[in-house]
C-alpha atoms as a PDB file:
ATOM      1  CA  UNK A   1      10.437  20.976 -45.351  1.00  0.00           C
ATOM      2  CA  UNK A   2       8.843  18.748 -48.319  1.00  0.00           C
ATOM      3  CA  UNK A   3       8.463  19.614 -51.833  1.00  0.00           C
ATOM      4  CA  UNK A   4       5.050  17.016 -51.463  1.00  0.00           C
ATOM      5  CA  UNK A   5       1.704  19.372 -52.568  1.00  0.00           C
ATOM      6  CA  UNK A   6       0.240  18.370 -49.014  1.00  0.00           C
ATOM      7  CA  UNK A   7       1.924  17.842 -45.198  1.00  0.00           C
ATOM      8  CA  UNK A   8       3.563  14.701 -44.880  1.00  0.00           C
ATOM      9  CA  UNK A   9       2.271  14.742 -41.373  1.00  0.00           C
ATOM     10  CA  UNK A  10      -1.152  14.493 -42.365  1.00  0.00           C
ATOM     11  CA  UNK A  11      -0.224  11.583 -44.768  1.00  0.00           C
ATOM     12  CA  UNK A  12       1.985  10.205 -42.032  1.00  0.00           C
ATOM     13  CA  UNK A  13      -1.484   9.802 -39.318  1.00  0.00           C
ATOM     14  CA  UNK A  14      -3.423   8.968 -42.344  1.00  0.00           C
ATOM     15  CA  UNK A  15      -5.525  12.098 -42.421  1.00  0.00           C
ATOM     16  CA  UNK A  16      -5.377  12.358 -46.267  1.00  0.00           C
ATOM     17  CA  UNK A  17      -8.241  11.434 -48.553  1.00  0.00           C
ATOM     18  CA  UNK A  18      -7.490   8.225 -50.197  1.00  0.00           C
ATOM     19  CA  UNK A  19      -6.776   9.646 -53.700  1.00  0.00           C
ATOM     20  CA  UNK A  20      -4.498  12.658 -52.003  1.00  0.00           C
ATOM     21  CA  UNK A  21      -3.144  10.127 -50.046  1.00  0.00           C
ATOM     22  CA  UNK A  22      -1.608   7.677 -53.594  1.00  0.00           C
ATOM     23  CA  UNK A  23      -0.410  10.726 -54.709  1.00  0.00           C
ATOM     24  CA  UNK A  24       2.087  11.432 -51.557  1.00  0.00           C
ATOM     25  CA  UNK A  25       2.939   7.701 -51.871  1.00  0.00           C
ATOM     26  CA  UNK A  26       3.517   8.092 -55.288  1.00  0.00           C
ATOM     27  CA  UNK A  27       5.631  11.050 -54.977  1.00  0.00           C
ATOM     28  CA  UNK A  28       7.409   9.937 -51.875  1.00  0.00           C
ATOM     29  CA  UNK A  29       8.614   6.928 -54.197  1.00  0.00           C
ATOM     30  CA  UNK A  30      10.260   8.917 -56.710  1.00  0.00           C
ATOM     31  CA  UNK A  31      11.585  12.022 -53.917  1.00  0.00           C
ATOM     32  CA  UNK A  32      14.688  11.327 -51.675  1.00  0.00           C
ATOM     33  CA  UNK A  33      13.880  14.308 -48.841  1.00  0.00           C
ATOM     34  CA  UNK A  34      10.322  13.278 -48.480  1.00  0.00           C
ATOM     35  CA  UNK A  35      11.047   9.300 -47.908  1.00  0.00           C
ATOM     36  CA  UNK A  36      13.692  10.853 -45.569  1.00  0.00           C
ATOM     37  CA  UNK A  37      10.864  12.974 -43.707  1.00  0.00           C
ATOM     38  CA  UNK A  38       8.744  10.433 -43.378  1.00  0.00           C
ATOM     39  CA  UNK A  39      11.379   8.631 -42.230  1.00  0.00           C
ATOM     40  CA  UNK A  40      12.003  10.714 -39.122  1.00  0.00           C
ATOM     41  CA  UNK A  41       8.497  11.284 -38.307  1.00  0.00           C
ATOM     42  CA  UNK A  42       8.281   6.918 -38.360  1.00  0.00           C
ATOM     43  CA  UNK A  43      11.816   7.729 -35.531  1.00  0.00           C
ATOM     44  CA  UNK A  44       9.995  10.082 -33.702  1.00  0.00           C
ATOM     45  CA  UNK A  45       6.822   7.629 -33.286  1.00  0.00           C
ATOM     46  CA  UNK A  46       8.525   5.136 -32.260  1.00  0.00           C
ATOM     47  CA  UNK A  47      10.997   6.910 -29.676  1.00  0.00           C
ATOM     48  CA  UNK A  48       7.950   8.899 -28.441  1.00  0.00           C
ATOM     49  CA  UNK A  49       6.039   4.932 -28.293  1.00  0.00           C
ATOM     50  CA  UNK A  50       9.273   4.209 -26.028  1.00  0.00           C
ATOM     51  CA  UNK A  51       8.878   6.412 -23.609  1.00  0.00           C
ATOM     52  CA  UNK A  52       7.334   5.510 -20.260  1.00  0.00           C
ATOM     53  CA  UNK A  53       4.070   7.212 -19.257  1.00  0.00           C
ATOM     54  CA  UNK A  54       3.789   9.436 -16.633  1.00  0.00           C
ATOM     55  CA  UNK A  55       1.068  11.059 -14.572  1.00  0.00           C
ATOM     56  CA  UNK A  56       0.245  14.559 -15.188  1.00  0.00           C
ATOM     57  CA  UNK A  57       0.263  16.671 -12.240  1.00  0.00           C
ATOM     58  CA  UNK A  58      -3.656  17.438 -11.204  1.00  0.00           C
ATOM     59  CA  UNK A  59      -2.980  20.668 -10.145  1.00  0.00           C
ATOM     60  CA  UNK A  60      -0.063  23.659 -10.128  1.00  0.00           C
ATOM     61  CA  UNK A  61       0.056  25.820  -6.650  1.00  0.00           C
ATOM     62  CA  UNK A  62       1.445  29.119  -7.337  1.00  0.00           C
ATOM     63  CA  UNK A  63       2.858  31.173  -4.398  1.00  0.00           C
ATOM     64  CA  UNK A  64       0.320  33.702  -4.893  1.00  0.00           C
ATOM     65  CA  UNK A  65      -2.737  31.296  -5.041  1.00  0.00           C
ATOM     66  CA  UNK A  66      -4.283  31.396  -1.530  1.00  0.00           C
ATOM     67  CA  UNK A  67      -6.931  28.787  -2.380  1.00  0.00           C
ATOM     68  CA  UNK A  68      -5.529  26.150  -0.486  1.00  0.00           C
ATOM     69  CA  UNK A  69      -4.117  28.250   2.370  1.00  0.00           C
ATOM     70  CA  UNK A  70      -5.138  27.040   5.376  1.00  0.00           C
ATOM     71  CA  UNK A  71      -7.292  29.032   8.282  1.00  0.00           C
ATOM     72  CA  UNK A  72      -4.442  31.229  10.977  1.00  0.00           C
ATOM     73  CA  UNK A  73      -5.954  28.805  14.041  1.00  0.00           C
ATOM     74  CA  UNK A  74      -4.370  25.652  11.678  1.00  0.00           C
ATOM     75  CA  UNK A  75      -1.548  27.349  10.798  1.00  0.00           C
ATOM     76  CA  UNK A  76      -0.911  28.073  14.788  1.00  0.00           C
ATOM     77  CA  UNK A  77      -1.912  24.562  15.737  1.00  0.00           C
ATOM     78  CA  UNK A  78       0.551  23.066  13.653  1.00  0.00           C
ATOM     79  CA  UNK A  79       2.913  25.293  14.374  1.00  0.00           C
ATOM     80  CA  UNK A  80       2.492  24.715  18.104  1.00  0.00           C
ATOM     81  CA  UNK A  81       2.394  20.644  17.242  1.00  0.00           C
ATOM     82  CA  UNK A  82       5.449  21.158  15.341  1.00  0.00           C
ATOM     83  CA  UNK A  83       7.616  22.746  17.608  1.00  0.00           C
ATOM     84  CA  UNK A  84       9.714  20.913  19.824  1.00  0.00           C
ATOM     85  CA  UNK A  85      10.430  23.258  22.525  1.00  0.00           C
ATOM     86  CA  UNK A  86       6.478  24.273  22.605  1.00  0.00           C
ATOM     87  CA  UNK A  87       5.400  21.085  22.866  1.00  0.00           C
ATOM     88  CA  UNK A  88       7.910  20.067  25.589  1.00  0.00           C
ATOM     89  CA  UNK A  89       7.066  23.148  27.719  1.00  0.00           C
ATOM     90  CA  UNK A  90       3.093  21.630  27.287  1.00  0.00           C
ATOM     91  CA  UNK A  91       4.073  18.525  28.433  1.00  0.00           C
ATOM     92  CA  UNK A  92       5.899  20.161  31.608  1.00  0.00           C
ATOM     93  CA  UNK A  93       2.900  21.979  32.201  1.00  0.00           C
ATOM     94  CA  UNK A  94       0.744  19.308  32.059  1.00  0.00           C
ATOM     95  CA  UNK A  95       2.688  16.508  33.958  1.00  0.00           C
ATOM     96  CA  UNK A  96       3.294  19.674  36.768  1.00  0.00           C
ATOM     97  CA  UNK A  97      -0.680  19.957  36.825  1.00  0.00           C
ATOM     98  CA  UNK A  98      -0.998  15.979  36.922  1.00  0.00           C
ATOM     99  CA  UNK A  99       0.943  16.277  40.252  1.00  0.00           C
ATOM    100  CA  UNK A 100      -0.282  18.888  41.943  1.00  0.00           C
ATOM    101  CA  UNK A 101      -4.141  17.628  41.283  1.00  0.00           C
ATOM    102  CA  UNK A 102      -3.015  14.259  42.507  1.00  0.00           C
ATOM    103  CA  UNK A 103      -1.445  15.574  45.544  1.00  0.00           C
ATOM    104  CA  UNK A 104      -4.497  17.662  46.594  1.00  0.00           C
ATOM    105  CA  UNK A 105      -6.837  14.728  45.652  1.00  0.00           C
ATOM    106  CA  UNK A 106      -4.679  11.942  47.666  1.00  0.00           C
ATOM    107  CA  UNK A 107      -6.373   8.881  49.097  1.00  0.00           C
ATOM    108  CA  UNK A 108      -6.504   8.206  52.604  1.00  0.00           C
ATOM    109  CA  UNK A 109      -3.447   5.502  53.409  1.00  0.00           C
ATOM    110  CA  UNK A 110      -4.839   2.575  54.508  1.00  0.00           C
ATOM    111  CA  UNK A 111      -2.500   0.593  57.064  1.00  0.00           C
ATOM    112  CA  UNK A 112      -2.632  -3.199  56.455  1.00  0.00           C
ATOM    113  CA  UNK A 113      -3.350  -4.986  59.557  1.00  0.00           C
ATOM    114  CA  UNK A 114      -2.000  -8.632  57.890  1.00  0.00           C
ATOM    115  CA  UNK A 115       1.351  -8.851  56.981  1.00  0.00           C
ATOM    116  CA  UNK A 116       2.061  -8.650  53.052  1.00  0.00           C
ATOM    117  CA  UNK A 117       3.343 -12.074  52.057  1.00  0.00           C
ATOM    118  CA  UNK A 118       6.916 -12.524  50.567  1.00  0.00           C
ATOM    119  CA  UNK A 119       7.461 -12.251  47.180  1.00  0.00           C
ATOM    120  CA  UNK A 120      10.617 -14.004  45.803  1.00  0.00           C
ATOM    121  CA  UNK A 121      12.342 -10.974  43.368  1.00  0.00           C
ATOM    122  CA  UNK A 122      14.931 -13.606  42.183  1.00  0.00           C
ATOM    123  CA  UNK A 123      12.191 -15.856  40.371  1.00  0.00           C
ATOM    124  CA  UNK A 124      10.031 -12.466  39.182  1.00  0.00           C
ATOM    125  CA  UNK A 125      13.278 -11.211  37.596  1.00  0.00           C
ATOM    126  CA  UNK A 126      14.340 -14.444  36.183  1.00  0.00           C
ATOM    127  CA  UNK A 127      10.750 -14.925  34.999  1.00  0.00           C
ATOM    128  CA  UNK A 128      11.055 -11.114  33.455  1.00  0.00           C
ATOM    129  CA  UNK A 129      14.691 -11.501  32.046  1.00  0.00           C
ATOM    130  CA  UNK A 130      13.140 -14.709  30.351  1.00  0.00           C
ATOM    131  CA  UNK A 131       9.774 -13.512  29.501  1.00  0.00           C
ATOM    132  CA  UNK A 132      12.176 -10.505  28.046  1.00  0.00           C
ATOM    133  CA  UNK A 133      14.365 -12.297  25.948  1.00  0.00           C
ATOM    134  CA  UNK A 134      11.923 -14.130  24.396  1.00  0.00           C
ATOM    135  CA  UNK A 135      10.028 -11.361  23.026  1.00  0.00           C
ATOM    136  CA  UNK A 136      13.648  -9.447  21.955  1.00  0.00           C
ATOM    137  CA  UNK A 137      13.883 -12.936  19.804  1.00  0.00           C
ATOM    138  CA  UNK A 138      10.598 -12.932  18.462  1.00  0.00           C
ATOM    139  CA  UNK A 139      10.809  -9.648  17.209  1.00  0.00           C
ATOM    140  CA  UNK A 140      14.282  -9.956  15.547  1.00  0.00           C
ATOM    141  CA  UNK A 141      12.944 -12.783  13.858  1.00  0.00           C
ATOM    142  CA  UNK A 142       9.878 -11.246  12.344  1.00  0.00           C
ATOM    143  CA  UNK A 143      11.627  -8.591  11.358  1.00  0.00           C
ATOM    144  CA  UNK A 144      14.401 -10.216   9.688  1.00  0.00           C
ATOM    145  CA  UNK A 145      12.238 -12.292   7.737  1.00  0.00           C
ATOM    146  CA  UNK A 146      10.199  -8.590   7.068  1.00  0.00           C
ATOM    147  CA  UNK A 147      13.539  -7.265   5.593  1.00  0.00           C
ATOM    148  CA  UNK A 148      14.110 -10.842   3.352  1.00  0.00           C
ATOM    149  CA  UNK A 149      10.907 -10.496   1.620  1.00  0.00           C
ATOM    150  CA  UNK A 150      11.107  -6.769   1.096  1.00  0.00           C
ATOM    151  CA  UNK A 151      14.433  -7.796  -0.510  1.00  0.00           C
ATOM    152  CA  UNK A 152      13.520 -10.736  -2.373  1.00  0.00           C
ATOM    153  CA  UNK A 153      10.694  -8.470  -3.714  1.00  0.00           C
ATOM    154  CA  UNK A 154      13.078  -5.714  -4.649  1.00  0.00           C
ATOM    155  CA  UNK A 155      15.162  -7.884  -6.653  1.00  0.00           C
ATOM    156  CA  UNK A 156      12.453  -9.476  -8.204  1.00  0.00           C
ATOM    157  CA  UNK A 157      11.083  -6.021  -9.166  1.00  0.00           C
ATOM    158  CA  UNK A 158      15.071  -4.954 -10.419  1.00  0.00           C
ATOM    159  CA  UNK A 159      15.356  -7.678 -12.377  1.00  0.00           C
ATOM    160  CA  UNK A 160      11.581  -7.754 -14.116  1.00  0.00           C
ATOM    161  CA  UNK A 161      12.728  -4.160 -14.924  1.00  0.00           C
ATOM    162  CA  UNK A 162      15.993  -4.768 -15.731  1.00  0.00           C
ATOM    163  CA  UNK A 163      14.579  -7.393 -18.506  1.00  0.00           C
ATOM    164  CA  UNK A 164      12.216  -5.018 -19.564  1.00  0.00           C
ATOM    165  CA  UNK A 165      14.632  -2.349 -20.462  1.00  0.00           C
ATOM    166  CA  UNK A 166      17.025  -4.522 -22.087  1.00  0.00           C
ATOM    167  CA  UNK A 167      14.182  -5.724 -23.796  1.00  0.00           C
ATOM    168  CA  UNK A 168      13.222  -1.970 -25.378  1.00  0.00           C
ATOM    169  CA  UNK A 169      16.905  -1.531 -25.897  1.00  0.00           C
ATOM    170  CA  UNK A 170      16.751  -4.735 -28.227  1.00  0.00           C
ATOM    171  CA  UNK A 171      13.466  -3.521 -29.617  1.00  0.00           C
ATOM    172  CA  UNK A 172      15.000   0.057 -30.620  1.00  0.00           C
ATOM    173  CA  UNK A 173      18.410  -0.890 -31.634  1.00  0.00           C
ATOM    174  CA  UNK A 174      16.758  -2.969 -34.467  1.00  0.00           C
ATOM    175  CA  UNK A 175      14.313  -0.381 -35.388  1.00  0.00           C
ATOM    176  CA  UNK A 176      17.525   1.872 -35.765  1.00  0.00           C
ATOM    177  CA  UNK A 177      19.457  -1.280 -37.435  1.00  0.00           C
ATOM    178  CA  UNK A 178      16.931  -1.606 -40.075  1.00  0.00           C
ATOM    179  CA  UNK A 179      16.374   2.347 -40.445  1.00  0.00           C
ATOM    180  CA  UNK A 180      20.554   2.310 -41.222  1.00  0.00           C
ATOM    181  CA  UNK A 181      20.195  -0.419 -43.223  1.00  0.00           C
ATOM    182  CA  UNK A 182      17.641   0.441 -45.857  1.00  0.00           C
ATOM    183  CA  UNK A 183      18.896   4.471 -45.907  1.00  0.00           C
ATOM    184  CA  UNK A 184      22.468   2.164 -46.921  1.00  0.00           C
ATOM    185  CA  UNK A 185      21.036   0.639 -49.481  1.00  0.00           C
ATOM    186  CA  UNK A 186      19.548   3.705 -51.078  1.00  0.00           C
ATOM    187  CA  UNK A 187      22.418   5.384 -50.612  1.00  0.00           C
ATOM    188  CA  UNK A 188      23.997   2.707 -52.413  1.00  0.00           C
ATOM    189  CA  UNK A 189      21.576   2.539 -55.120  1.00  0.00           C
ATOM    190  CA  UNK A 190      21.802   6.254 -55.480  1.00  0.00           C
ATOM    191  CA  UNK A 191      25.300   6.406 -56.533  1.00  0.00           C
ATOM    192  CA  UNK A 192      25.296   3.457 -58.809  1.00  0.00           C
END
């Protein structure tokens, strides 16, 4: 509360009519609580300018609201694609159909009348083991060089933010500082 004829709030966001507005000046001069109000409300701005801003949620579900509940044929289709047992036994069914339609569909085996020619399995799995290892290496390499820039980024991105908050800490420590300071000096003032 403020013994000033009119809201310190509105004289605060500069809502006052200029000659309303020397008055509050002139009275918050001469009064100790209303200096002291305006004092907080000059706090609260700037904690409340400190603050981060965040998104405001679009839209609040509430377990009654069936708006956005979807049709029983979605409902079972994801629960069917959810399952794991459901969608191995479709899997069974389906690989057990595969076979049977590709044993009652089977080509007619065709006997070769030239012998097949020899095919060395040493070199093919040589050729494989290398072909193999190759790609093993290839892939450990792009991914560890993935999981150094993800990590160089990170710490950039920790350290930008680390700088930044010591940098509001700074910021609001002197605000404080200088808010401790001058209500010191009035104290002191005061009791001389």
């Amino acid at each position: 509360m403020s013994c000033s004829p009119f809201d310190l709030r509105d004289y605060f966001f500069g809502e006052l009519a200029e000659e309303d507005r020397q008055q509050v000046d002139l009275h918050s001069r001469s009064c100790l609580t209303c200096r002291e109000e305006l004092n907080r409300l000059r706090s609260t701005q700037a904690a409340l300018l400190a603050v981060a801003d965040e998104e405001i949620p679009q839209r609040i579900g509430f377990v009654s609201d069936r708006v956005y509940e979807p049709s029983r044929l979605l409902r079972w289709w994801r629960g069917f694609w959810g399952s794991a047992p459901r969608l191995g036994f479709a899997s069974a069914a389906m690989l057990s159909v595969a076979i049977i339609v590709a044993a009652v569909h089977r080509p007619a085996v065709v006997i070769p009348t030239a012998p097949a020619a020899s095919v060395d399995v040493a070199k093919l799995q040589a050729d494989f083991s290398r072909q193999l290892n190759e790609a093993v290496q290839k892939a450990v390499a792009e991914s560890d060089a993935r999981h150094e820039q993800l990590l160089a980024a990170a710490a950039r991105r920790f350290d930008s933010e680390r700088r930044a908050d010591i940098e509001r800490v700074s910021q609001n420590f002197a605000i404080l500082d200088k808010y401790v300071r001058r209500d010191m000096r009035a104290a002191i003032q005061e009791a001389r």
